[in-house]
PDB file of N, CA and C in Angstrom:
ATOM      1  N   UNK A   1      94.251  51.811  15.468  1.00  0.00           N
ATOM      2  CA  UNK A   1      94.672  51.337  16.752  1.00  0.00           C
ATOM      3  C   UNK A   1      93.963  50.036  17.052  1.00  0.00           C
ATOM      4  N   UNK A   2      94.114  49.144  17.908  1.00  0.00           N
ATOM      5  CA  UNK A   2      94.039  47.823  18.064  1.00  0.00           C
ATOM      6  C   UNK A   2      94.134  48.131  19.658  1.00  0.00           C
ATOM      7  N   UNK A   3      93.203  47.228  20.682  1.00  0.00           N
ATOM      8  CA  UNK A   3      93.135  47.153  21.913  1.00  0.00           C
ATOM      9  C   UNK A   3      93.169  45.897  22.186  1.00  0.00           C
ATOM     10  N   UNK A   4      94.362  45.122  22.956  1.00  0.00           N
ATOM     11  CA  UNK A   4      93.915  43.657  23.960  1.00  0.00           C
ATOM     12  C   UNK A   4      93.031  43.905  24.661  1.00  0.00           C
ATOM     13  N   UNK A   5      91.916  43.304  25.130  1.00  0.00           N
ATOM     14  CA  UNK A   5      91.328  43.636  26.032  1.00  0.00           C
ATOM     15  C   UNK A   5      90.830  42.240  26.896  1.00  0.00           C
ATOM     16  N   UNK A   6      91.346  41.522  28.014  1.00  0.00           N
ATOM     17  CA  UNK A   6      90.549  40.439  28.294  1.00  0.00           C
ATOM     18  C   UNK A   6      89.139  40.113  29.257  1.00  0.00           C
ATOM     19  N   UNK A   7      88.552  39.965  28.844  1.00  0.00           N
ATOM     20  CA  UNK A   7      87.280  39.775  29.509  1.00  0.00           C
ATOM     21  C   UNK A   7      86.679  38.019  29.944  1.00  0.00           C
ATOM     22  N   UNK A   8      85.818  37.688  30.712  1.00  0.00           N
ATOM     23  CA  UNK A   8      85.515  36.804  31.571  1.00  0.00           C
ATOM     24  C   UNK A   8      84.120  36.433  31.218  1.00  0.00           C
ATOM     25  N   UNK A   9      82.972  37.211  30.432  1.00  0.00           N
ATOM     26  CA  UNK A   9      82.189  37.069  30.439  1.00  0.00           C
ATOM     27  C   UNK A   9      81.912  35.701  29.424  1.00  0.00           C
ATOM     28  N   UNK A  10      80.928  35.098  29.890  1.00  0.00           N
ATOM     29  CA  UNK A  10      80.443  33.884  28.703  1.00  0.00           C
ATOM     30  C   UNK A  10      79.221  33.526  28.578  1.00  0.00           C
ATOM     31  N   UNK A  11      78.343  34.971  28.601  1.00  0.00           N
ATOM     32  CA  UNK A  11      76.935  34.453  28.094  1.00  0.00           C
ATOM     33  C   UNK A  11      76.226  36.525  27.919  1.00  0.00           C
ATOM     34  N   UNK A  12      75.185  36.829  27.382  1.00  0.00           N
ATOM     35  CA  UNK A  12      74.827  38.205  27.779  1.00  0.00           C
ATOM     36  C   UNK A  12      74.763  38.615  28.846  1.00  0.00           C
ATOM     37  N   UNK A  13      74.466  39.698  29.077  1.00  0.00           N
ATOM     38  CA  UNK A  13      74.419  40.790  30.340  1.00  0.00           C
ATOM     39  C   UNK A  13      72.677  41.149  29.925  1.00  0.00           C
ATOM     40  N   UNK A  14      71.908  40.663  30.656  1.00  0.00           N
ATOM     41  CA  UNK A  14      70.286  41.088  30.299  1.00  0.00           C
ATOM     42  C   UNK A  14      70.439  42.521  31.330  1.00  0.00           C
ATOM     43  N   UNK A  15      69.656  43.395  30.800  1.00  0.00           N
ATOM     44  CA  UNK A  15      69.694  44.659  31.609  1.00  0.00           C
ATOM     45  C   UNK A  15      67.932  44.896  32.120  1.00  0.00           C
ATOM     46  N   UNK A  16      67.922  45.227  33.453  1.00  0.00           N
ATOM     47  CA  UNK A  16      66.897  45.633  34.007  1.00  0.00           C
ATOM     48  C   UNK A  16      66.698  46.563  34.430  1.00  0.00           C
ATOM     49  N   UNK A  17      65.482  47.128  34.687  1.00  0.00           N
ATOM     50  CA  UNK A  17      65.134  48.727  35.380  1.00  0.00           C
ATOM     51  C   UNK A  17      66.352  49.283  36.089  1.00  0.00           C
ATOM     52  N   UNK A  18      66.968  48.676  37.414  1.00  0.00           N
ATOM     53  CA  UNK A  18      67.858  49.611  37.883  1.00  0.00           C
ATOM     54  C   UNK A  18      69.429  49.657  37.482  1.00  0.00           C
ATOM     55  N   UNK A  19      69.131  49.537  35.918  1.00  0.00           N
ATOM     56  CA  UNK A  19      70.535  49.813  35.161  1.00  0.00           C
ATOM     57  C   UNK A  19      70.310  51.168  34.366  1.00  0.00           C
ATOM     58  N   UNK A  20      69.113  51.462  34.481  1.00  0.00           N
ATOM     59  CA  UNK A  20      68.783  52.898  34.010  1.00  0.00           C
ATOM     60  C   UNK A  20      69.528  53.932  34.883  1.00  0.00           C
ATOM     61  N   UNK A  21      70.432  54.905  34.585  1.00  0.00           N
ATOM     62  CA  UNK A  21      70.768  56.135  35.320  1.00  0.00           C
ATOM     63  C   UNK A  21      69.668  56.614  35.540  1.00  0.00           C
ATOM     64  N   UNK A  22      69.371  57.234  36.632  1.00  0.00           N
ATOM     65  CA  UNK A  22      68.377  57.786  37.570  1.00  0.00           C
ATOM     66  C   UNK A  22      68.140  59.115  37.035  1.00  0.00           C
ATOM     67  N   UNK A  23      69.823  60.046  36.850  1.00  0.00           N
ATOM     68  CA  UNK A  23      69.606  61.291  36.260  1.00  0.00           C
ATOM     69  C   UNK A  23      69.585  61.438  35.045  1.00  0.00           C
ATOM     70  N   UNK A  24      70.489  60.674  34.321  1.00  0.00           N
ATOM     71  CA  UNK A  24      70.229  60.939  32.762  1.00  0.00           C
ATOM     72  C   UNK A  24      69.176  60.028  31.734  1.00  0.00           C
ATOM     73  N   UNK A  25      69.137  58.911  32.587  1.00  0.00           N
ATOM     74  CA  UNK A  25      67.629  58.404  31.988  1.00  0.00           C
ATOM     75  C   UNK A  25      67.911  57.581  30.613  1.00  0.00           C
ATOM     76  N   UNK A  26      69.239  57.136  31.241  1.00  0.00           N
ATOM     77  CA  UNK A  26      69.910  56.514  29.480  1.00  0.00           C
ATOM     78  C   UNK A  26      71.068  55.041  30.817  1.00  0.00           C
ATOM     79  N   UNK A  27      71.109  54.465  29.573  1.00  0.00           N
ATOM     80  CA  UNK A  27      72.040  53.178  29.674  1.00  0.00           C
ATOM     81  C   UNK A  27      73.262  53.116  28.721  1.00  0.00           C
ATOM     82  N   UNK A  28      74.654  53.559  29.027  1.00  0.00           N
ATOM     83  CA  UNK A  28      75.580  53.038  28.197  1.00  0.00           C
ATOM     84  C   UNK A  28      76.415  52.292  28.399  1.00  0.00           C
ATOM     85  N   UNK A  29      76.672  51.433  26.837  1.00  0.00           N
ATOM     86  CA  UNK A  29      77.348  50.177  26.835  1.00  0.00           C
ATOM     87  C   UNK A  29      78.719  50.573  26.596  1.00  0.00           C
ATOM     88  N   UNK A  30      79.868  50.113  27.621  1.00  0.00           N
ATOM     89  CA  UNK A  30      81.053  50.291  26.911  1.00  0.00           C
ATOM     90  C   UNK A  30      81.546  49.822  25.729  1.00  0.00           C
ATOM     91  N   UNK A  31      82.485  50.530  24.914  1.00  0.00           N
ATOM     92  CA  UNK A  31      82.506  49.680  23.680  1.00  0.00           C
ATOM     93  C   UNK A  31      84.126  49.755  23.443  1.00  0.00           C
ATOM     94  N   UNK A  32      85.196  50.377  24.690  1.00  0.00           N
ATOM     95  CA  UNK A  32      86.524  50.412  24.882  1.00  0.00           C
ATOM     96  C   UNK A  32      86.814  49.170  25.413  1.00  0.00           C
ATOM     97  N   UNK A  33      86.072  48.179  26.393  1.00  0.00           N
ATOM     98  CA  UNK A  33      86.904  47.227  27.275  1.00  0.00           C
ATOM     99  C   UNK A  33      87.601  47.737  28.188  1.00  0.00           C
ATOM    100  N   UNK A  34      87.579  48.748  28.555  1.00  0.00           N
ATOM    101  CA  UNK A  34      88.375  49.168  29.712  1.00  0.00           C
ATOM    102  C   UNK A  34      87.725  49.353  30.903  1.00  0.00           C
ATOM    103  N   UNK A  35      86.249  49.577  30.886  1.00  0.00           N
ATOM    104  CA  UNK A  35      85.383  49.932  31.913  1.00  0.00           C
ATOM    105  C   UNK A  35      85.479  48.883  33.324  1.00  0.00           C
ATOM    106  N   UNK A  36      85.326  49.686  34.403  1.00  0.00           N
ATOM    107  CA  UNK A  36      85.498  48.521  35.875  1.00  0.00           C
ATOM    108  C   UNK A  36      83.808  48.460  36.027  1.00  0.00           C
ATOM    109  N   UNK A  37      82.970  49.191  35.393  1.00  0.00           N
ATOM    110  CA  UNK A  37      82.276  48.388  36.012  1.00  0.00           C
ATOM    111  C   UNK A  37      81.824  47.247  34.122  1.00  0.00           C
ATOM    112  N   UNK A  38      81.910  47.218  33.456  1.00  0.00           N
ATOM    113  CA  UNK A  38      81.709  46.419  32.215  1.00  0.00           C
ATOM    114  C   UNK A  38      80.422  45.400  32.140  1.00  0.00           C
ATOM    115  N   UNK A  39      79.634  45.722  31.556  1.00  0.00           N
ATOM    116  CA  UNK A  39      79.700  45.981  29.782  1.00  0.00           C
ATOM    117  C   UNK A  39      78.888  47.561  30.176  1.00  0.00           C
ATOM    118  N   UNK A  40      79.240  48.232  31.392  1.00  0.00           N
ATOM    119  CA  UNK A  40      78.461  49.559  31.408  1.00  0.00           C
ATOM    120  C   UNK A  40      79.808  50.287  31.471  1.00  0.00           C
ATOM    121  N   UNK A  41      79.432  51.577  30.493  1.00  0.00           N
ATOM    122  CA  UNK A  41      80.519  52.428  30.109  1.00  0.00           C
ATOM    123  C   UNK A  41      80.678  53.429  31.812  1.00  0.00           C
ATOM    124  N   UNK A  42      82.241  53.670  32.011  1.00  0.00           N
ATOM    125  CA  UNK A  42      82.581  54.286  33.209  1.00  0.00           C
ATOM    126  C   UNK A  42      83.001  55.403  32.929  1.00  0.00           C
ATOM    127  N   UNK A  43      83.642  55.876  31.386  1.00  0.00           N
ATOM    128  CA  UNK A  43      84.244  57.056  31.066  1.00  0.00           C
ATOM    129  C   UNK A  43      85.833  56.614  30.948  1.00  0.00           C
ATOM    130  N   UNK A  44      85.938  55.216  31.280  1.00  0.00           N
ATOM    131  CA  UNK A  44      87.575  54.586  30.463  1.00  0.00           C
ATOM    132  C   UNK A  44      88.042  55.085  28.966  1.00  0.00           C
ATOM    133  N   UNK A  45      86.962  55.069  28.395  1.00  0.00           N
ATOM    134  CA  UNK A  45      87.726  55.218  26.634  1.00  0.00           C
ATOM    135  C   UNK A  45      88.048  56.602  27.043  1.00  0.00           C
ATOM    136  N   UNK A  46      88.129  57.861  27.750  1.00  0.00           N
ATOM    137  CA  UNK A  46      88.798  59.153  27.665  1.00  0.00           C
ATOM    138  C   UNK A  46      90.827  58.673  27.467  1.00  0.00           C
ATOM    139  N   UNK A  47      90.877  57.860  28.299  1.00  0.00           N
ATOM    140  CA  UNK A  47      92.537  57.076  28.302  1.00  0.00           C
ATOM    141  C   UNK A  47      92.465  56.794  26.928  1.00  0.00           C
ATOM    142  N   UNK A  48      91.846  56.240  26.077  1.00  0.00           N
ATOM    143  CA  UNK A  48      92.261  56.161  24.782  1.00  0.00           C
ATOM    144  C   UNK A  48      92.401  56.662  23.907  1.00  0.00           C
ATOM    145  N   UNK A  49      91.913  58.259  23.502  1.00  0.00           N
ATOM    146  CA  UNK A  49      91.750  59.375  22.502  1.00  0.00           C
ATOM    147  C   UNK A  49      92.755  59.407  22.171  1.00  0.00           C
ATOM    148  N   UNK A  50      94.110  59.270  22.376  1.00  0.00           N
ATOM    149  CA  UNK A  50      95.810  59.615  21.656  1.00  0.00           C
ATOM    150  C   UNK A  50      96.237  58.574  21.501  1.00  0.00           C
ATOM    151  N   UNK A  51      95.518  56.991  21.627  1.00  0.00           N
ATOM    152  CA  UNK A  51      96.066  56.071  20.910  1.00  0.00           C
ATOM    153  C   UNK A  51      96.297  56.156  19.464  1.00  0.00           C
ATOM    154  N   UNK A  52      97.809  55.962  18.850  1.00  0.00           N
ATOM    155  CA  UNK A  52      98.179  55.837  17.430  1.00  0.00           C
ATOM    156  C   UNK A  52      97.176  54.814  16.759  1.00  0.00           C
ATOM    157  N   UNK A  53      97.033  55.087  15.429  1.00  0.00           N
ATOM    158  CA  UNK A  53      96.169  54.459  14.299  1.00  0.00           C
ATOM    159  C   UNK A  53      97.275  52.958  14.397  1.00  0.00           C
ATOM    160  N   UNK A  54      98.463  53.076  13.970  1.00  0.00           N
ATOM    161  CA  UNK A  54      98.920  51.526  13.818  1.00  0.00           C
ATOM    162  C   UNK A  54      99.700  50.772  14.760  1.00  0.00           C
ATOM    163  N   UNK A  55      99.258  51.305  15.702  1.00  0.00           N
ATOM    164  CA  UNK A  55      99.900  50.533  17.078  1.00  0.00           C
ATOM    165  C   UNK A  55      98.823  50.047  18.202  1.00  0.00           C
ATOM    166  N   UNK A  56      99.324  48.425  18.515  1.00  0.00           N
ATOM    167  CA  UNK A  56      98.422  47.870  19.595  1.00  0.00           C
ATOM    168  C   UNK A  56      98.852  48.101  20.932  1.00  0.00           C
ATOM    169  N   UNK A  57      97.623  47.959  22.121  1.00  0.00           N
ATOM    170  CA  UNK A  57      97.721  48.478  23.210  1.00  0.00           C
ATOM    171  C   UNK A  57      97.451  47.746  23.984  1.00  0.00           C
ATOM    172  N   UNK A  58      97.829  47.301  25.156  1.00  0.00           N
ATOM    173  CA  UNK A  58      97.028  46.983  26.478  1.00  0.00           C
ATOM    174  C   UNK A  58      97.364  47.288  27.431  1.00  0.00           C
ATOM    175  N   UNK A  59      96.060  47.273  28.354  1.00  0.00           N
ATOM    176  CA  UNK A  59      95.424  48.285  29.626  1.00  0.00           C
ATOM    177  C   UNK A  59      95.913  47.002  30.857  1.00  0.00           C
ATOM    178  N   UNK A  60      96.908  47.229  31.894  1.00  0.00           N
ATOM    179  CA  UNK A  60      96.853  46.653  33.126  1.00  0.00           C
ATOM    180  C   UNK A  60      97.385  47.737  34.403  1.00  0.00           C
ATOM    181  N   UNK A  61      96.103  47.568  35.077  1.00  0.00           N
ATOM    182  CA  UNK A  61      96.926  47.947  36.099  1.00  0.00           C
ATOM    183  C   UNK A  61      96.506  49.388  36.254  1.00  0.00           C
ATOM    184  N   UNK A  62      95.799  49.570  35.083  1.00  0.00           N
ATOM    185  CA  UNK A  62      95.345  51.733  34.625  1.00  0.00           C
ATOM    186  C   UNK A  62      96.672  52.008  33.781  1.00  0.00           C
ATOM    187  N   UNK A  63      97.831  51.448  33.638  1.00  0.00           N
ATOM    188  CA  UNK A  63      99.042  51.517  33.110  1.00  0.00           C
ATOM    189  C   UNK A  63      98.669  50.942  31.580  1.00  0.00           C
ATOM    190  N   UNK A  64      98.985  52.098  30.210  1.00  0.00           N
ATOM    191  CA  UNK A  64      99.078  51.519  29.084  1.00  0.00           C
ATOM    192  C   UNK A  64     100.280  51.256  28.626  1.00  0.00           C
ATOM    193  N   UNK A  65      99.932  50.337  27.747  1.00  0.00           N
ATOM    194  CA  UNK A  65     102.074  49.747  27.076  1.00  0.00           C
ATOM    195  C   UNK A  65     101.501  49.762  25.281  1.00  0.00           C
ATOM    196  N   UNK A  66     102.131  49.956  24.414  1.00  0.00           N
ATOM    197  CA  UNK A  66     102.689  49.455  23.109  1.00  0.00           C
ATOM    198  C   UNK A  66     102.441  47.761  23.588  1.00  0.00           C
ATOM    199  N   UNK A  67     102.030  47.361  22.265  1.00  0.00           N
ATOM    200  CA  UNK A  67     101.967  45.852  22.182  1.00  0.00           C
ATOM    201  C   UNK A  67     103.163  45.074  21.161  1.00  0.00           C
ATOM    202  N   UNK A  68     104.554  44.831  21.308  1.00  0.00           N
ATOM    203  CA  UNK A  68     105.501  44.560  20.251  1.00  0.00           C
ATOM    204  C   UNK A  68     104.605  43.655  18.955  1.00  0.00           C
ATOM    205  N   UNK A  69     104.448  42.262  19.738  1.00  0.00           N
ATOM    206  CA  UNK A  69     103.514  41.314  18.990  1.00  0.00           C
ATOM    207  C   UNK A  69     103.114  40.422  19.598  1.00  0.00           C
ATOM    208  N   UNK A  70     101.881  39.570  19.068  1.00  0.00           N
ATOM    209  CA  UNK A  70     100.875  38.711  19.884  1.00  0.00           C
ATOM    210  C   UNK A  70     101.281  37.204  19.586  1.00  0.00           C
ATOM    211  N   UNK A  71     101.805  36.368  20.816  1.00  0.00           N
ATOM    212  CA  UNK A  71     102.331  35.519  20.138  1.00  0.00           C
ATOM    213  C   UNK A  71     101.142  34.260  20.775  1.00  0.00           C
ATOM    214  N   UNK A  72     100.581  33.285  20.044  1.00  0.00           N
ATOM    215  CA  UNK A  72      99.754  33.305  20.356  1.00  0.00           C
ATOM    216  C   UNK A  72     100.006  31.278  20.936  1.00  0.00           C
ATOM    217  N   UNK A  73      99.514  30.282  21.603  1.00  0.00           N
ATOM    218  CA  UNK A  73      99.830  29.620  22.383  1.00  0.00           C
ATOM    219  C   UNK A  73     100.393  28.525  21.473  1.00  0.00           C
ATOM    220  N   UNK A  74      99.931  28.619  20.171  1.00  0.00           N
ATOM    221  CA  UNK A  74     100.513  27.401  19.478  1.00  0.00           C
ATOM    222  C   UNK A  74     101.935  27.633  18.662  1.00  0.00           C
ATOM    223  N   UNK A  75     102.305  28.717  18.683  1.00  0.00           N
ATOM    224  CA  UNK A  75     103.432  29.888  18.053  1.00  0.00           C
ATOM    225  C   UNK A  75     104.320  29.612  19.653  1.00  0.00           C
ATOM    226  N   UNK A  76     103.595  29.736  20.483  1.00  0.00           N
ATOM    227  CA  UNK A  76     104.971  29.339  22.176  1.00  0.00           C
ATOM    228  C   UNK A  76     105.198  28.272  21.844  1.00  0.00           C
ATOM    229  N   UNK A  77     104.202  27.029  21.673  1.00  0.00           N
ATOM    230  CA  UNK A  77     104.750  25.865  21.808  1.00  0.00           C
ATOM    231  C   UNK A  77     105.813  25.281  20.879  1.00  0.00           C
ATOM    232  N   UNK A  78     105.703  26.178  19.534  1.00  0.00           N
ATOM    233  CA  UNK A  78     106.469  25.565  18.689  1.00  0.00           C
ATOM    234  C   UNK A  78     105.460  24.536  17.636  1.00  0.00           C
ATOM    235  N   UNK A  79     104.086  25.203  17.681  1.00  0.00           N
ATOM    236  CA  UNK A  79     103.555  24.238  16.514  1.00  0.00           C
ATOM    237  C   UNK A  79     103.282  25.075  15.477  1.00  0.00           C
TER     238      UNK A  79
END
């Protein structure tokens, strides 16, 4: 399986003391791209467990779709 996923970020995420969970005493990193709060895991990848092995996906909206194909900006323009 294959995920679009677009993200905004353009530099690390440094993590400090109150990124520690209080009760479980652990920090996790999402590693789906789906998370709202991101790059900290929310429990998004559960939506992904029945994604097919050869089919791409993307997430808008909480709504998943099949991805036909990625056409990419120089393939629009015609170069």
């Amino acid at each position: 399986m294959t995920r679009l996923v677009e993200l905004d970020g353009t530099g690390p995420r440094k993590l400090d003391p109150s990124d520690v969970d209080d009760e479980k005493g652990d920090v996790a990193i999402c590693q789906c791209g789906l998370s709202d709060s991101f790059p900290f895991c929310d429990g998004s990848h559960r939506r992904t467990e029945d994604e097919a092995e050869a089919e791409t996906y993307v997430y808008r909206d909480g709504e998943r779709a099949v991805v036909d194909r990625v056409v990419t900006a120089e393939e629009a323009d015609g170069e």
